[in-house]
N, C-alpha and C. Protein backbone atom coordinates (compact mmCIF):
# COMPACT_ATOMS: atom_id res chain seq x y z
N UNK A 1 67.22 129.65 96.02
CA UNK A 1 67.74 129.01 97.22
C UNK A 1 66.89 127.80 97.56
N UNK A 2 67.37 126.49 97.65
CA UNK A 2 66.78 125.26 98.25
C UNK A 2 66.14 125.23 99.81
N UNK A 3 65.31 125.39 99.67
CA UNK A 3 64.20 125.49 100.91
C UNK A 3 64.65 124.58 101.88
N UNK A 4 65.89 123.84 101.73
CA UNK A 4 66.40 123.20 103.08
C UNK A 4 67.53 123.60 103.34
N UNK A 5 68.24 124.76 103.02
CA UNK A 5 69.20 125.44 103.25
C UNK A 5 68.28 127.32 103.82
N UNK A 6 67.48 127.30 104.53
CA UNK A 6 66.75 128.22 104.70
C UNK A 6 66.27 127.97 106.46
N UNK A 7 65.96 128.93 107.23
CA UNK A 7 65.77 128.81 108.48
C UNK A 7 65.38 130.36 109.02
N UNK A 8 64.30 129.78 109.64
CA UNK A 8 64.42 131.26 110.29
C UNK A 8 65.40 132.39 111.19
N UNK A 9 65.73 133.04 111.35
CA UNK A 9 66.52 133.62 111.83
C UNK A 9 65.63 133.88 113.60
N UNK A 10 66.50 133.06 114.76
CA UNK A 10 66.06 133.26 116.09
C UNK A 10 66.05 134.97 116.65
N UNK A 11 65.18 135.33 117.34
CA UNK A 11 64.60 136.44 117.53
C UNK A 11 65.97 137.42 117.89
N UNK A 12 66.95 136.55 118.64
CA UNK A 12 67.76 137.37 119.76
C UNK A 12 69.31 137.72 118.87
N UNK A 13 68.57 137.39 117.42
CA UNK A 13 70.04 137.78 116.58
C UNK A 13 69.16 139.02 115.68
N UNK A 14 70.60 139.42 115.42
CA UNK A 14 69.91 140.99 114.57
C UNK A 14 70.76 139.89 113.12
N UNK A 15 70.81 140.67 112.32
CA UNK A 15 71.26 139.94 110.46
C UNK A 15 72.65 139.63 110.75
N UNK A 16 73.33 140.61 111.14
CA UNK A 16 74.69 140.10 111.28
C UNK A 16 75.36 139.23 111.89
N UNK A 17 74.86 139.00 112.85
CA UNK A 17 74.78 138.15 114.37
C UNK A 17 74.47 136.66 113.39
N UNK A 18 73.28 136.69 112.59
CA UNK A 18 72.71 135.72 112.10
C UNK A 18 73.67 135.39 111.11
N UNK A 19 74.17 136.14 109.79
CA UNK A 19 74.72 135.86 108.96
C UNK A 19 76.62 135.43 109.18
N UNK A 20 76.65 135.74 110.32
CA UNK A 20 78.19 135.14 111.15
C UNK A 20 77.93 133.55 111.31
N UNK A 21 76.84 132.76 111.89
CA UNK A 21 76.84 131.78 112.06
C UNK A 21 76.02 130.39 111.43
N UNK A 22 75.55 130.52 110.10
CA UNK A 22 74.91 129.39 110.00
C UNK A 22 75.90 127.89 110.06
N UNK A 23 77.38 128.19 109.08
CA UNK A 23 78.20 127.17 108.98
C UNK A 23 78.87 126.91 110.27
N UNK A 24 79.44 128.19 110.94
CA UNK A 24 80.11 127.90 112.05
C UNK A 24 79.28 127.76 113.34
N UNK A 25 78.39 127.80 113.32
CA UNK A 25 77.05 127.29 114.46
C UNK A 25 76.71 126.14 114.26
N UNK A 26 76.72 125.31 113.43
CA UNK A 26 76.35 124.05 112.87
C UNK A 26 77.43 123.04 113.03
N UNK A 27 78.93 123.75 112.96
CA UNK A 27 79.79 123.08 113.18
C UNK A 27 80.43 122.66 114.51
N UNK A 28 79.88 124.24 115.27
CA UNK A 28 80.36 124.35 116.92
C UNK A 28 79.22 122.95 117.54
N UNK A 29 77.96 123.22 116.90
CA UNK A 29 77.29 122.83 118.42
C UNK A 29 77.47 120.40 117.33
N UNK A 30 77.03 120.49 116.32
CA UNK A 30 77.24 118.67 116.03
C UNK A 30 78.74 118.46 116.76
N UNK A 31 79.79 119.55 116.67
CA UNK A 31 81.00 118.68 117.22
C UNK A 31 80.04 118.58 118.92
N UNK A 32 79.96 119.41 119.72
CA UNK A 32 79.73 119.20 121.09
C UNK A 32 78.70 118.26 120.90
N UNK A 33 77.39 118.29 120.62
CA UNK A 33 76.13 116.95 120.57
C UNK A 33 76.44 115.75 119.87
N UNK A 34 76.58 115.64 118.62
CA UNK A 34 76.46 114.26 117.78
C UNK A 34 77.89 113.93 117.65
N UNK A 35 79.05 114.65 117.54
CA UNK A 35 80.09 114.26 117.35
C UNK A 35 80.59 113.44 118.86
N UNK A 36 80.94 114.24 119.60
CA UNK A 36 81.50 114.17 121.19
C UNK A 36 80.80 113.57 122.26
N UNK A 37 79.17 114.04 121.84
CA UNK A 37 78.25 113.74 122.84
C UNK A 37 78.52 113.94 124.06
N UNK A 38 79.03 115.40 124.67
CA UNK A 38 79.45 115.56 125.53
C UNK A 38 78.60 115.72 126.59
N UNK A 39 78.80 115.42 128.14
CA UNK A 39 77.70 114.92 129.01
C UNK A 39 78.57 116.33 130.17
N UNK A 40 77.01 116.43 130.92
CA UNK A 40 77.05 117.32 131.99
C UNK A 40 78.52 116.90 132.96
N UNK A 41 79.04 117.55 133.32
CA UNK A 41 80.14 118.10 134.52
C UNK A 41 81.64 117.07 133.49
N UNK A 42 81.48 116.60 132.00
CA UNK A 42 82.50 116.22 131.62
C UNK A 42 83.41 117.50 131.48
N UNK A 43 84.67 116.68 131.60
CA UNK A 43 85.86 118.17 131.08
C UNK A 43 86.22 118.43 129.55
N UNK A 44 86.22 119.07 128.91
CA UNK A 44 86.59 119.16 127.60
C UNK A 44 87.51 120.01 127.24
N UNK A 45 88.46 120.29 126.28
CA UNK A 45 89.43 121.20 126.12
C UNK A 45 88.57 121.87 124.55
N UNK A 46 88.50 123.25 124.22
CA UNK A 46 87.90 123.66 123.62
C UNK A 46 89.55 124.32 122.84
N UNK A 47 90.14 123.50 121.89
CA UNK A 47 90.90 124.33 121.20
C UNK A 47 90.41 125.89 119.97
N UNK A 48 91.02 126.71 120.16
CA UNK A 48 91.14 127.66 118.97
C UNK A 48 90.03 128.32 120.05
N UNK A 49 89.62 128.56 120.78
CA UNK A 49 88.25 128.82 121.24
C UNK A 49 87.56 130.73 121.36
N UNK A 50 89.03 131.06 120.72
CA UNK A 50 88.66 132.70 120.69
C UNK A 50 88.39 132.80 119.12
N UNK A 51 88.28 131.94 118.23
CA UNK A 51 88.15 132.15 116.94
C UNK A 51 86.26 131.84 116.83
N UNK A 52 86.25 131.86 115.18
CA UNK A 52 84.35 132.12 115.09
C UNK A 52 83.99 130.87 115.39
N UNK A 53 84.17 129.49 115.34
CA UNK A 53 83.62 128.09 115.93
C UNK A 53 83.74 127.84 117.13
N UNK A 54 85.26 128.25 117.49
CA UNK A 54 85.44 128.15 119.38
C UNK A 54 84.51 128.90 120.19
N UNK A 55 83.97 130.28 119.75
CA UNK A 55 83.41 130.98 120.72
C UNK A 55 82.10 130.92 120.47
N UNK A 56 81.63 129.73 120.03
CA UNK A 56 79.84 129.46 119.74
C UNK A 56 80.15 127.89 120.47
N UNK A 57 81.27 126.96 120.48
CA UNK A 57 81.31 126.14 120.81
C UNK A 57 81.44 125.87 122.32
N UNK A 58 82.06 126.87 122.98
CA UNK A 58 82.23 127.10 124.78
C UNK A 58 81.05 127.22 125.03
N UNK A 59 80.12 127.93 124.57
CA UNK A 59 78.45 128.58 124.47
C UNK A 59 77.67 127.66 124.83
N UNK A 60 77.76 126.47 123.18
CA UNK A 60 76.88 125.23 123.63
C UNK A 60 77.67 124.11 124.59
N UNK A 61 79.04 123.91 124.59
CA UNK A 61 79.04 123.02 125.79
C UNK A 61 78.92 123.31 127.05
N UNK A 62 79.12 124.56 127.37
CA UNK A 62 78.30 125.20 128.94
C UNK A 62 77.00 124.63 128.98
N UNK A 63 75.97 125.00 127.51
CA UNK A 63 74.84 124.44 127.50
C UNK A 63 74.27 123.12 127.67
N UNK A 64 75.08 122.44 127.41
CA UNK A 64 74.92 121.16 127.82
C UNK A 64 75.96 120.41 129.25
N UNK A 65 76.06 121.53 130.15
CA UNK A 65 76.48 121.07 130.97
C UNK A 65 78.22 121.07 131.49
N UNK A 66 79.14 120.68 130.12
CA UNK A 66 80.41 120.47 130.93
C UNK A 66 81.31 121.47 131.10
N UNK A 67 82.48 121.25 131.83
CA UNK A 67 83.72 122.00 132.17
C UNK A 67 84.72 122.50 130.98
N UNK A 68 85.00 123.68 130.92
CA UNK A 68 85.85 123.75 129.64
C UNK A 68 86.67 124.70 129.45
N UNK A 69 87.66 123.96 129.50
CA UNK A 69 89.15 124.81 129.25
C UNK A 69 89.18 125.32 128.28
N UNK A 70 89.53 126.25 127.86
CA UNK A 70 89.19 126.80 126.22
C UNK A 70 91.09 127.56 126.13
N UNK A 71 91.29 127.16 124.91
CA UNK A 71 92.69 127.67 124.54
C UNK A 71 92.06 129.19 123.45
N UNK A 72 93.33 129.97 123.79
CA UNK A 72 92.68 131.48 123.25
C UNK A 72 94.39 132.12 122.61
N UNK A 73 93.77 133.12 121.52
CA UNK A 73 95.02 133.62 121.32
C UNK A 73 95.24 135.01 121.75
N UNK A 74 96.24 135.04 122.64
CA UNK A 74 96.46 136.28 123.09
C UNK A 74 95.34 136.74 124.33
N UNK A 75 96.05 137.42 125.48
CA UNK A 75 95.27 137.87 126.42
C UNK A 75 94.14 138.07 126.27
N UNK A 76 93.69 139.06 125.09
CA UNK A 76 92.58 139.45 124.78
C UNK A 76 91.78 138.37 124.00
N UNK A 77 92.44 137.36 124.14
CA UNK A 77 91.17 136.46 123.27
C UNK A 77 91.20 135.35 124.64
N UNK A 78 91.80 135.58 125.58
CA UNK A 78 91.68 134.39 127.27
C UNK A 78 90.31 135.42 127.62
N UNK A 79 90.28 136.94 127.34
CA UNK A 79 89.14 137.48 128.80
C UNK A 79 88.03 137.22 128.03
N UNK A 80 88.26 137.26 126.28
CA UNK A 80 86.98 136.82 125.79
C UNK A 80 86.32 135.39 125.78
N UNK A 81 87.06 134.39 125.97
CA UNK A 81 86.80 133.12 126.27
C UNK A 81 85.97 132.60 127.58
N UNK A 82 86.47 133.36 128.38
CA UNK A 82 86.45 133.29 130.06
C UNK A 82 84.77 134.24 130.21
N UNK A 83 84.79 135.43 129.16
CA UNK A 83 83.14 136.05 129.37
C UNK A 83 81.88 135.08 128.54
N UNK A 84 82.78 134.22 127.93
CA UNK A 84 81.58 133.66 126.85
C UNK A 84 81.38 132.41 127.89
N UNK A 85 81.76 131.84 129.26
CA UNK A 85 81.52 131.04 130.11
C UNK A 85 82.85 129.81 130.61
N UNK A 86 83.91 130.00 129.82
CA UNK A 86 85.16 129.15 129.56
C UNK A 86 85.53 129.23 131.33
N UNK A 87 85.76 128.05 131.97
CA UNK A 87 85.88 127.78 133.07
C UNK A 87 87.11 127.99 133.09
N UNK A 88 87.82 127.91 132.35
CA UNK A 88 89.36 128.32 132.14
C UNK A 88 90.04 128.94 131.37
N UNK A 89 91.41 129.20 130.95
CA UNK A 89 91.77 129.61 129.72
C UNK A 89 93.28 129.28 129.85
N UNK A 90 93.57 129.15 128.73
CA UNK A 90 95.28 129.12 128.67
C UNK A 90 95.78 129.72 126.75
N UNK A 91 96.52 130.34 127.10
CA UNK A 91 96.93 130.99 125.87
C UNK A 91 97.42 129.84 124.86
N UNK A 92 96.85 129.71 124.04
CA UNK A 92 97.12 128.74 122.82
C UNK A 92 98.31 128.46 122.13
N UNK A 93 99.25 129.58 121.73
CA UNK A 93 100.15 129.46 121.12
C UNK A 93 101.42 129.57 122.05
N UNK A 94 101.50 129.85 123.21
CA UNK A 94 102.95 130.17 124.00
C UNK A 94 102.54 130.04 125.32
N UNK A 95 101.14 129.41 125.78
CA UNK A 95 100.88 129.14 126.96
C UNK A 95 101.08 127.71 127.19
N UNK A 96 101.19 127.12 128.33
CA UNK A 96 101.66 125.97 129.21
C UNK A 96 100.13 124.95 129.14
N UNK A 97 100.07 124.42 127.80
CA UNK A 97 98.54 123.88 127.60
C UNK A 97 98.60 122.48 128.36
N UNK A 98 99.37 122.09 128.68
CA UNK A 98 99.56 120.42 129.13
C UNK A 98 99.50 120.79 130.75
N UNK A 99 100.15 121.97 131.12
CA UNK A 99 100.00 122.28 132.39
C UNK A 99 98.45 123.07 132.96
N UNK A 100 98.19 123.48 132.32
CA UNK A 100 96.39 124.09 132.57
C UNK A 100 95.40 123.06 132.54
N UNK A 101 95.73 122.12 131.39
CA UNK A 101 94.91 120.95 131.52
C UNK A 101 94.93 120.09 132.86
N UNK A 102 96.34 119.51 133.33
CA UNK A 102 96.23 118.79 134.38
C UNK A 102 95.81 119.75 135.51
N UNK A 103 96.16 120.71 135.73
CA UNK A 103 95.64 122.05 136.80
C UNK A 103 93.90 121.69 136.95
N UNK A 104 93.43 121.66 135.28
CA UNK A 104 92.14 121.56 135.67
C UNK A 104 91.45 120.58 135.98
N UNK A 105 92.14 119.55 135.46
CA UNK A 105 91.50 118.18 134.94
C UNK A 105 92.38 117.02 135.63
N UNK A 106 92.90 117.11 137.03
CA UNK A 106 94.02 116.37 137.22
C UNK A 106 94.23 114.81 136.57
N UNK A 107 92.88 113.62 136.93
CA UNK A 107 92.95 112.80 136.15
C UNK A 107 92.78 112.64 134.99
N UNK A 108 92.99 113.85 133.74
CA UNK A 108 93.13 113.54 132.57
C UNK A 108 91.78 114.38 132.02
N UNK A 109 91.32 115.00 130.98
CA UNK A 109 90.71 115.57 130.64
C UNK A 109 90.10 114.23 129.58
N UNK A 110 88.39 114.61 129.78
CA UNK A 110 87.55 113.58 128.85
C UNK A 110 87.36 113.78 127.31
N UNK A 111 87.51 114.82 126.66
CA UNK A 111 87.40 115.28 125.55
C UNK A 111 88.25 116.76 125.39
N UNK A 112 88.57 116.46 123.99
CA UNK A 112 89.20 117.55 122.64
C UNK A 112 88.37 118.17 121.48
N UNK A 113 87.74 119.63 121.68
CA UNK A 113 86.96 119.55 120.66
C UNK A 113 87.84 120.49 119.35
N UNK A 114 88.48 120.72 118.62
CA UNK A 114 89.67 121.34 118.45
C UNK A 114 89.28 121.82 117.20
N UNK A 115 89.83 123.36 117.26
CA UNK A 115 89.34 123.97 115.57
C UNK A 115 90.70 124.83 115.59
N UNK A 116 92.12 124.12 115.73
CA UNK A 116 93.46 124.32 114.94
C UNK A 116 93.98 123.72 115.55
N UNK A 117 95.43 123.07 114.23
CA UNK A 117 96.10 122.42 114.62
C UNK A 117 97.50 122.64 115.03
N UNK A 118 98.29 121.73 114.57
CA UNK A 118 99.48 121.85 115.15
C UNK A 118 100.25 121.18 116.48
N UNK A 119 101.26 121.53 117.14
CA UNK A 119 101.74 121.30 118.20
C UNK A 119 101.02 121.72 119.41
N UNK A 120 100.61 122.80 118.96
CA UNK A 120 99.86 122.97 120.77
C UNK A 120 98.49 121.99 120.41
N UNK A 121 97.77 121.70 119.47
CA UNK A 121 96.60 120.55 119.31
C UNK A 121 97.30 119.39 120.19
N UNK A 122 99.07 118.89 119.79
CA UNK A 122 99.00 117.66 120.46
C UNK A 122 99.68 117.56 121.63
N UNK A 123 99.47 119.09 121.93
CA UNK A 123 99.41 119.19 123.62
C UNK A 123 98.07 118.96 124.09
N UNK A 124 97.13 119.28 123.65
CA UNK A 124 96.26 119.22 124.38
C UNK A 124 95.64 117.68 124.16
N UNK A 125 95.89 116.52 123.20
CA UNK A 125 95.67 115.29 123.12
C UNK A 125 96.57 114.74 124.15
N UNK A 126 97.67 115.45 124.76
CA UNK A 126 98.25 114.51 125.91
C UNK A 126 97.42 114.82 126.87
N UNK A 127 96.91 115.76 127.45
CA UNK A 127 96.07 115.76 128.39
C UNK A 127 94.97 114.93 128.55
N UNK A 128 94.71 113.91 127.24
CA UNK A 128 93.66 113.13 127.27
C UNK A 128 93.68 111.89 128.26
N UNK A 129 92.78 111.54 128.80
CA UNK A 129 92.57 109.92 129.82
C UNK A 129 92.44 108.99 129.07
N UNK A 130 92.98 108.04 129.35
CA UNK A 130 92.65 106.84 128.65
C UNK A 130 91.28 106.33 128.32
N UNK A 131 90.97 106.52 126.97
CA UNK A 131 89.41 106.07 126.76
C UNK A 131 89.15 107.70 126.11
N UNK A 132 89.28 108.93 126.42
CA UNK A 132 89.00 110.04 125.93
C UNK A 132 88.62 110.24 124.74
N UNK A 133 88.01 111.31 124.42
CA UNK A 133 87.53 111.89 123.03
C UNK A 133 88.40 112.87 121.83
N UNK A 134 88.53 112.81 121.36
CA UNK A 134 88.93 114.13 120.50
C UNK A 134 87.77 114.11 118.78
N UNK A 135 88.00 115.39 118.74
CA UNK A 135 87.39 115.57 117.36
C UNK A 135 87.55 117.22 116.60
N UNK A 136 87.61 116.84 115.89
CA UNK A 136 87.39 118.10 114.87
C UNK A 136 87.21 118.17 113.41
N UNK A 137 86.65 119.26 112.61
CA UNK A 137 85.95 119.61 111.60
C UNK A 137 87.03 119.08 110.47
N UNK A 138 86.72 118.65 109.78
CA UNK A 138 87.78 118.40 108.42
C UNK A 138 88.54 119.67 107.99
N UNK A 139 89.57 119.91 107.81
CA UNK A 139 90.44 121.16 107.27
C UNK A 139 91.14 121.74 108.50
N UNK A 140 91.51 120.96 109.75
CA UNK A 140 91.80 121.07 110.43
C UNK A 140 93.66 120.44 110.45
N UNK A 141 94.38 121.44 110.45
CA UNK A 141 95.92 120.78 109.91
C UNK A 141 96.82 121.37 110.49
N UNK A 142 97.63 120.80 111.07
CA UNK A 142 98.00 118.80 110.19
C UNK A 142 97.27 118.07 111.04
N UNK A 143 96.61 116.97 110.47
CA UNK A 143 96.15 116.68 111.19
C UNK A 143 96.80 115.57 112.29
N UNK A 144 96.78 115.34 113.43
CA UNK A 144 97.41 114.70 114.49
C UNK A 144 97.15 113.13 114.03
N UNK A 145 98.90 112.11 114.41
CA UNK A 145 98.36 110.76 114.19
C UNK A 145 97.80 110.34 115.65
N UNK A 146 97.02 109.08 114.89
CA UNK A 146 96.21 108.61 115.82
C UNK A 146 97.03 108.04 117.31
N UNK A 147 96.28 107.75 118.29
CA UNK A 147 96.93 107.29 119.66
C UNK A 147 95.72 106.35 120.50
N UNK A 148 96.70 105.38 120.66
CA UNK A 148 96.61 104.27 121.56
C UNK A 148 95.91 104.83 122.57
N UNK A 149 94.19 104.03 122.62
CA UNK A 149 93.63 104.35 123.52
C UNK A 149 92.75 106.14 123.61
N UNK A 150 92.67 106.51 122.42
CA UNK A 150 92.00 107.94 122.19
C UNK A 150 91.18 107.48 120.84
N UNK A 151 89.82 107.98 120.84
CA UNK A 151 89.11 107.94 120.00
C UNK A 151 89.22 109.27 119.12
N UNK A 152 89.26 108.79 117.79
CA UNK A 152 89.29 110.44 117.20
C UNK A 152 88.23 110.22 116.05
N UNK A 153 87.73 111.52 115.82
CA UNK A 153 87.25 111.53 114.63
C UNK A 153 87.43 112.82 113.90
N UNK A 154 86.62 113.16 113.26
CA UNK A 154 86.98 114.48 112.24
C UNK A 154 85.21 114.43 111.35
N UNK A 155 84.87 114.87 111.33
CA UNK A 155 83.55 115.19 110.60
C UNK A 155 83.61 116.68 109.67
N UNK A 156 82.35 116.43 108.90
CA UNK A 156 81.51 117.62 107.99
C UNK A 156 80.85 118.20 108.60
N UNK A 157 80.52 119.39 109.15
CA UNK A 157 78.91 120.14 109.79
C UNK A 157 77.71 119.44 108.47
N UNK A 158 76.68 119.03 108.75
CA UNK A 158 75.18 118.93 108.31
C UNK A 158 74.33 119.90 108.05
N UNK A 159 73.63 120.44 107.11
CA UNK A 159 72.36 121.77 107.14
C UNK A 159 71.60 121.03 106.42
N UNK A 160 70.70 121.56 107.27
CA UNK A 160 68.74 121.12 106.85
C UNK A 160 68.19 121.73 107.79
N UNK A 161 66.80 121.17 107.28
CA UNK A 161 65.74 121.82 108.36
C UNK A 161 66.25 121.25 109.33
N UNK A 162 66.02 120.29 109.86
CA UNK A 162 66.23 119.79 111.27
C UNK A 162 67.51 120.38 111.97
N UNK A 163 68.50 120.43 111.06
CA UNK A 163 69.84 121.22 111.98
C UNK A 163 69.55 122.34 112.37
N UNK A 164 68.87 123.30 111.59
CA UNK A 164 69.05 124.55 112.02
C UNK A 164 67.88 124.37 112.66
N UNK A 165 67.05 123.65 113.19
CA UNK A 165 65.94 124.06 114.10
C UNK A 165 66.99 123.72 115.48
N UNK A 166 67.66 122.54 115.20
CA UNK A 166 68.30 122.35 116.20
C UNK A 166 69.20 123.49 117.10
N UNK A 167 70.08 123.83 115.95
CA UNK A 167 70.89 125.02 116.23
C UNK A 167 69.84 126.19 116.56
N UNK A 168 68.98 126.65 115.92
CA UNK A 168 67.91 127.99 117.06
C UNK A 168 67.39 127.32 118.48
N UNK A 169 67.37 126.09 118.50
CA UNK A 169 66.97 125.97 119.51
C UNK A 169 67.97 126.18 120.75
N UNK A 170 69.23 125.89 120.25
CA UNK A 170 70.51 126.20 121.12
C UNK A 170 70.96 127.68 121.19
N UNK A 171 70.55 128.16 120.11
CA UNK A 171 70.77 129.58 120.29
C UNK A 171 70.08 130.17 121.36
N UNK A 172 69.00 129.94 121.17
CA UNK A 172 67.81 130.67 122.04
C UNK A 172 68.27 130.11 123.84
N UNK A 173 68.51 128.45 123.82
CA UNK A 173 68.53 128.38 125.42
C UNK A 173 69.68 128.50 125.94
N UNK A 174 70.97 129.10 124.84
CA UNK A 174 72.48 129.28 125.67
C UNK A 174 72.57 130.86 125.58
N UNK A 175 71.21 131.73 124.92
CA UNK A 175 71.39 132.93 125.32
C UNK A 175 72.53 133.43 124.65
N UNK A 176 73.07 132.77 123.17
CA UNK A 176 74.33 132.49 122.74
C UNK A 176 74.76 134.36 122.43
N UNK A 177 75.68 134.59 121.96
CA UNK A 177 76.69 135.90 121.90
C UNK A 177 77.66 135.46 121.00
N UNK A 178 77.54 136.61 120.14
CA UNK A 178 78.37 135.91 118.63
C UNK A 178 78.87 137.41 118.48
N UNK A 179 80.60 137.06 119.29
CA UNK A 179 81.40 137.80 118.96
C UNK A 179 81.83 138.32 117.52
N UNK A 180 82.17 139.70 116.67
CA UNK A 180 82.19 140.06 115.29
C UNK A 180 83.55 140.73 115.34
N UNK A 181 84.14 140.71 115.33
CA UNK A 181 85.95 141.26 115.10
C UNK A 181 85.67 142.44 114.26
N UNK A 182 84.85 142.29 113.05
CA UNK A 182 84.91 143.71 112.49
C UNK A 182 83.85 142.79 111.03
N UNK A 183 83.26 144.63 110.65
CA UNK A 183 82.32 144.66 109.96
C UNK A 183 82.74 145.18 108.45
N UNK A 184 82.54 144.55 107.09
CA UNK A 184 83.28 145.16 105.84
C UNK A 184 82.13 145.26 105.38
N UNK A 185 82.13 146.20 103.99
CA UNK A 185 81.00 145.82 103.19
C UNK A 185 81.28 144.86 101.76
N UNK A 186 80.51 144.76 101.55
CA UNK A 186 80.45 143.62 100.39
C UNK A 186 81.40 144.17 99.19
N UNK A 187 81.63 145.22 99.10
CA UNK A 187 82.97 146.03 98.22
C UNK A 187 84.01 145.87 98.95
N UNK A 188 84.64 145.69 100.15
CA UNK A 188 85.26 145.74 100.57
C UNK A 188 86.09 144.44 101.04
N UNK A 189 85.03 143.53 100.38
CA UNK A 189 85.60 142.06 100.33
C UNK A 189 87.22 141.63 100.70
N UNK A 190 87.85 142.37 99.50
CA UNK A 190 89.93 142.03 99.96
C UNK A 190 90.27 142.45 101.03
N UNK A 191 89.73 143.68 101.21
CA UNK A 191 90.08 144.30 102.54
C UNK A 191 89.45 142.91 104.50
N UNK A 192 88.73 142.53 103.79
CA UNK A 192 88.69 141.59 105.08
C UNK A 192 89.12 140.65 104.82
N UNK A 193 89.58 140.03 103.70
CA UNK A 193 90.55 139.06 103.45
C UNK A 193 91.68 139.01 104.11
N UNK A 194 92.08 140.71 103.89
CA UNK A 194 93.46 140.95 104.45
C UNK A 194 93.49 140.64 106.10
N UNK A 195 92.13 141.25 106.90
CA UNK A 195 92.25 141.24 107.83
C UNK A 195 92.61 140.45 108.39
N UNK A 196 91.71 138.90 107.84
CA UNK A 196 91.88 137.68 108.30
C UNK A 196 93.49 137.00 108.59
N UNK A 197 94.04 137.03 106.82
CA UNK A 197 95.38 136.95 106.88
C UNK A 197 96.75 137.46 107.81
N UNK A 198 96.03 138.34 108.63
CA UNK A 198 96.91 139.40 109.76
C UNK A 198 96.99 138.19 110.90
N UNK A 199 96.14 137.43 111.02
CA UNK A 199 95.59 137.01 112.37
C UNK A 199 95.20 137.16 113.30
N UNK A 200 94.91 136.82 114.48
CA UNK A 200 94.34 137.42 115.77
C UNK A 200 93.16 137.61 115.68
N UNK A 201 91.93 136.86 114.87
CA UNK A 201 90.77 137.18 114.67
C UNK A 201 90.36 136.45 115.70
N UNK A 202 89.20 137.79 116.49
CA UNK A 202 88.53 137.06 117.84
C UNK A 202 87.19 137.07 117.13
N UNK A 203 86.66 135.83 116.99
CA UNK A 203 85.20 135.90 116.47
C UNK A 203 85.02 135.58 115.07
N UNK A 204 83.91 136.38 114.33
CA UNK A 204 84.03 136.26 113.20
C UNK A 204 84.44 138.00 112.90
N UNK A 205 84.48 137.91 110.93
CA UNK A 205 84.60 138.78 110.41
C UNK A 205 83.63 138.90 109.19
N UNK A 206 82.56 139.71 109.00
CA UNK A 206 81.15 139.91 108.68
C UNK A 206 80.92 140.79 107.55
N UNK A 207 80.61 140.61 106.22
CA UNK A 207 80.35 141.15 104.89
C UNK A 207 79.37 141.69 105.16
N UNK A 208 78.87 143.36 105.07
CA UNK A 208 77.51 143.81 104.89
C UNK A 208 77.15 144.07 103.63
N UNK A 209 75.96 143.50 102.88
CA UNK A 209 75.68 142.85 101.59
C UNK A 209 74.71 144.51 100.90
N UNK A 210 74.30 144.52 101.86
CA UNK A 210 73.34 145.81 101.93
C UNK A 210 73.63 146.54 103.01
């Protein structure tokens, strides 16, 4: 293993906790800091936000301050959104996302940090203000065309030393909680394949190796 793909593991995670998030912790918190640069009491819409990037990503933008609507699938993925700090929630796939946004955000919501796409994604790009943000991780589809007056981008997550010091350091001061949907063992590999393929995954879903 390349000694810059290596990091210590922060005190307040046990292995699993740890081994759920190096990619999707890296990806949650650069979209909120380097991507978005999202600033204290801004509004943001946190798409997909009951899945394993959304619910590390509500985490660190609480941590840094802003307001955030978080889209969730299914009831049970709104109360989990709403405990991980989500100032709001609106059901993702059959909820009224253009209407929760202005509810929250009447003049227009400042940022999109979005980890799925589709039609309800370009509901929640209408809720954007003129000048607004959007962004999300590459493999994110389809991806939305661009719009007059919205900045978009799409990025790679980064790992090195410096990221993941970065990322423990966010772990440690958002007190973060890394929801696990369910635990397989490393034989059991198809079998959480399958799970995934079912849908409705709140969180991640976690290989025990040993």
């Amino acid at each position: 293993m390349d000694a810059d793909n290596v990091a210590v593991i922060p005190k307040r995670l046990d292995l699993h906790e740890a081994g759920a998030i190096p990619t999707t912790g890296l990806t949650a918190l650069q979209g909120v800091d380097d991507v978005l640069k999202l600033r204290r009491d801004e509004s943001v819409i946190i798409h997909g936000g009951s899945g394993g990037v959304g619910t590390l990503a509500i985490q660190f933008a609480k941590l840094r301050g802003a307001r955030v609507l978080a889209t969730a699938s299914g009831e049970d993925g709104e109360a989990l959104v709403r405990r991980l700090g989500a100032d709001a929630s609106v059901e993702g796939h059959h909820g009224d996302i253009l209407g929760a946004a202005r509810a929250f955000a009447p003049d227009g919501v400042g940022a999109v940090l979005a980890f799925a796409g589709g039609e309800s994604l370009e509901r929640c790009l209408e809720a954007l203000r003129p000048g607004g943000r959007a962004a999300w991780p590459n493999g994110v589809e389809p991806v939305p065309e661009k719009r007059k007056g919205i900045h978009i981008s799409s990025y790679d997550a980064v790992a090195g030393v410096r990221e993941f010091e970065a990322l423990n350091r966010a772990v440690e001061a958002s007190r973060l909680r890394v929801p696990i949907a369910a635990k397989f063992t490393l034989a059991e590999a198809a079998k959480a394949h399958q799970r995934i393929e079912q849908g409705h995954v709140l969180g991640k879903i976690v290989l025990r190796v040993a």
